[in-house]
N, C-alpha and C. Protein backbone atom coordinates (compact mmCIF):
# COMPACT_ATOMS: atom_id res chain seq x y z
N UNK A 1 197.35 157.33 135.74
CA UNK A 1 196.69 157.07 137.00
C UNK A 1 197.54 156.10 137.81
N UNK A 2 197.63 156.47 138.92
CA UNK A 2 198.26 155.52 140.10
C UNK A 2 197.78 154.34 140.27
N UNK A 3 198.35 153.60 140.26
CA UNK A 3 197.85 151.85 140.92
C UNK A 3 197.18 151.90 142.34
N UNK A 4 197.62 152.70 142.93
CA UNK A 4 196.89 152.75 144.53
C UNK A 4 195.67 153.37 143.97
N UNK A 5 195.13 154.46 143.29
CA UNK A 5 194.10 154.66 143.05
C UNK A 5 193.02 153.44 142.23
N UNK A 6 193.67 152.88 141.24
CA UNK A 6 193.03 151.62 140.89
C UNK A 6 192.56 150.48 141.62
N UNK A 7 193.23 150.64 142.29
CA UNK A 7 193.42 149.46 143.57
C UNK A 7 191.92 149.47 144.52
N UNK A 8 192.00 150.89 145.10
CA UNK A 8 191.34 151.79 145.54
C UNK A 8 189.79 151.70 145.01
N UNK A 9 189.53 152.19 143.56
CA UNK A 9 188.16 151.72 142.78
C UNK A 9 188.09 150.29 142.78
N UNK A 10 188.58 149.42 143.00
CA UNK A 10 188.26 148.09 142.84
C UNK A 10 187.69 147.27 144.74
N UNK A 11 188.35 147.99 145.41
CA UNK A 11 188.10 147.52 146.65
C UNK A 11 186.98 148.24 147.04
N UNK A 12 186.56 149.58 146.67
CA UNK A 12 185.63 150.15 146.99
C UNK A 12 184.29 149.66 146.37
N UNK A 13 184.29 149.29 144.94
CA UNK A 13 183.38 148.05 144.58
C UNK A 13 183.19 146.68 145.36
N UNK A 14 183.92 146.21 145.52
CA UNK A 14 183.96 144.90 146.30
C UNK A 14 183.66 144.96 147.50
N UNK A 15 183.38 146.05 148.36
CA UNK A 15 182.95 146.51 149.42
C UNK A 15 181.35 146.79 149.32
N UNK A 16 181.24 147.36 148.63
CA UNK A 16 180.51 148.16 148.21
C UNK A 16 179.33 146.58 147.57
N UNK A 17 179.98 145.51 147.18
CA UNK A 17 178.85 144.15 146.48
C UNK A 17 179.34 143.71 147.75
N UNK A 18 179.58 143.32 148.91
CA UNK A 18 179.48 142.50 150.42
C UNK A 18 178.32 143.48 151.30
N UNK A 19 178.43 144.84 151.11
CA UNK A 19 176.95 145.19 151.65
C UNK A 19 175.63 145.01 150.52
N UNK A 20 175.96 144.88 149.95
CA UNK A 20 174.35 144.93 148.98
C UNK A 20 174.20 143.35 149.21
N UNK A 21 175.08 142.55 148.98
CA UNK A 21 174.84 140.88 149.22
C UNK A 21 173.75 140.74 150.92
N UNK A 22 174.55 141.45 151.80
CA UNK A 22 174.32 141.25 153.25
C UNK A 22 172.75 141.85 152.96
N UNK A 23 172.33 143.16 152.09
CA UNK A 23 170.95 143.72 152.34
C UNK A 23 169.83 142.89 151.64
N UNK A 24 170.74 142.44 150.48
CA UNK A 24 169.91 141.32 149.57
C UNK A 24 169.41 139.68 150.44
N UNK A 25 170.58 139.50 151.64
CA UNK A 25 170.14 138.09 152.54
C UNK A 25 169.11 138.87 153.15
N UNK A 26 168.94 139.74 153.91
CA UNK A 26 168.00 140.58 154.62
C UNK A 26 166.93 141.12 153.87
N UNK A 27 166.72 140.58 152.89
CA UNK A 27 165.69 140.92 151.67
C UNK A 27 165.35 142.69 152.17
N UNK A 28 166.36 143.37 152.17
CA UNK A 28 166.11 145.06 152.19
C UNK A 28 165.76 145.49 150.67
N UNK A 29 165.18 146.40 150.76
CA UNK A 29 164.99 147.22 149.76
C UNK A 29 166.33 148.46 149.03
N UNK A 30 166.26 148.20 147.68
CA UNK A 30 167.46 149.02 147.53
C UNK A 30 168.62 147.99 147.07
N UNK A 31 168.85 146.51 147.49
CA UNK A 31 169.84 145.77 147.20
C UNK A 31 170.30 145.52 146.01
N UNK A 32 169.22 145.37 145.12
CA UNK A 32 169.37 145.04 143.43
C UNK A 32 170.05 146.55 142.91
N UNK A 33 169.50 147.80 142.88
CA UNK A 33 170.29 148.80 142.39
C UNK A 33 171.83 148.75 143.34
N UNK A 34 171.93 148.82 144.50
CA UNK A 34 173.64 148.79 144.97
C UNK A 34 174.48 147.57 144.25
N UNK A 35 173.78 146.52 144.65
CA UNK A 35 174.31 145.63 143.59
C UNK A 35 174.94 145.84 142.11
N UNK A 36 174.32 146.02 141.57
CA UNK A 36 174.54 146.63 139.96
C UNK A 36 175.60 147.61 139.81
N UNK A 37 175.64 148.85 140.79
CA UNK A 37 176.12 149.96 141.06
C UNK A 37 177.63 149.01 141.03
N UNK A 38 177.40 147.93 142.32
CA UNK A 38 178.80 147.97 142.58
C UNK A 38 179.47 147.04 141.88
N UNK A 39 179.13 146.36 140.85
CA UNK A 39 179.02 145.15 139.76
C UNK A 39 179.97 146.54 138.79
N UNK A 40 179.50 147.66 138.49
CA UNK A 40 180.12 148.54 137.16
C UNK A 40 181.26 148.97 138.08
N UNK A 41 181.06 149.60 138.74
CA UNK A 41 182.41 149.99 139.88
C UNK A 41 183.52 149.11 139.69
N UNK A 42 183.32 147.58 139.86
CA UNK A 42 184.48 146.45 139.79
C UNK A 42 184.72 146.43 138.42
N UNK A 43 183.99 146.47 137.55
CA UNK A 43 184.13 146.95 135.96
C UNK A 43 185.24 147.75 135.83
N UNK A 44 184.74 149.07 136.20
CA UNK A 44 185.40 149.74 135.75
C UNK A 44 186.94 149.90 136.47
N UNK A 45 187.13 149.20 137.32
CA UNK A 45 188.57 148.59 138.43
C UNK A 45 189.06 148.42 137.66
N UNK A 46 188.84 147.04 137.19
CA UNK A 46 189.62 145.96 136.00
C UNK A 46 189.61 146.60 134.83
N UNK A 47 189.15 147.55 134.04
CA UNK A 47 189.52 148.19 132.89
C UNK A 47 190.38 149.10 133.29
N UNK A 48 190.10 149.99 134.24
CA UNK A 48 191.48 150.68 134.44
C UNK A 48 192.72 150.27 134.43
N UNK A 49 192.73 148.63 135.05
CA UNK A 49 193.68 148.03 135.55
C UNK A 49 194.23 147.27 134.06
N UNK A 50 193.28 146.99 133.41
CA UNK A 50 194.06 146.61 131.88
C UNK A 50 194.48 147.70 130.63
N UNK A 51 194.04 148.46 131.34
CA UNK A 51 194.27 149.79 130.18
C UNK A 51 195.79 150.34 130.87
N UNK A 52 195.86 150.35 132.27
CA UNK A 52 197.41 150.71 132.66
C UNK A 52 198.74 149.70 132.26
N UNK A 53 198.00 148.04 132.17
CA UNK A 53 199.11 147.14 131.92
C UNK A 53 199.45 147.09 130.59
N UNK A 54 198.66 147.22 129.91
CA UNK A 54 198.54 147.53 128.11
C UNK A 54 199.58 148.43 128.36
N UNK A 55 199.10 149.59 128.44
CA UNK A 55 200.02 151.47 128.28
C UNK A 55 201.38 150.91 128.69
N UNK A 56 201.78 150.35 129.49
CA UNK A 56 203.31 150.02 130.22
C UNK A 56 203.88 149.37 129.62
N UNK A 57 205.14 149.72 129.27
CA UNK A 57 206.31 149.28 128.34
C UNK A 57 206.71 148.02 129.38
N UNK A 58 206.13 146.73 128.99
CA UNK A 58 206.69 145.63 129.78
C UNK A 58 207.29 144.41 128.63
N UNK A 59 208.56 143.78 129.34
CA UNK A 59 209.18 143.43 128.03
C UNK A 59 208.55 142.14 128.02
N UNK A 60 207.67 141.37 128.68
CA UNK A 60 206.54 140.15 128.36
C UNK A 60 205.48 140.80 127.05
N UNK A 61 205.18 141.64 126.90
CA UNK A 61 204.38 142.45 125.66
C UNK A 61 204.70 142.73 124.75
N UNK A 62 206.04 143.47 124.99
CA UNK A 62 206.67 143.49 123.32
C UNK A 62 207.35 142.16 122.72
N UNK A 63 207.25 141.26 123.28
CA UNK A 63 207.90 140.01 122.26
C UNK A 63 206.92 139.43 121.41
């Protein structure tokens, strides 16, 4: 997987928790599930993002 695509799932989470924050000040309905939603989204960013740096032959890792 591409880094721009990783990149990509992680900003789209983090986007994605600045509107649920904004609906949650506005006590809207719906904020706690987007929230959560976008809480696993950033999850799953950063695992992608450590599962690609792991996989990569970098010579800080193999020593």
């Amino acid at each position: 997987m591409k880094n721009k695509y990783i990149l990509s799932v992680f900003v789209l989470g983090v986007l994605l928790l600045i509107i649920s924050a904004m609906l949650k000040i506005m006590h809207n309905p719906g904020s706690e599930p987007l929230m959560q939603v976008s809480f696993v989204v950033i999850v799953i960013g950063v695992l992608l993002f450590i599962i690609k740096l792991l996989g990569s032959k970098l010579p800080f890792l193999e020593k």
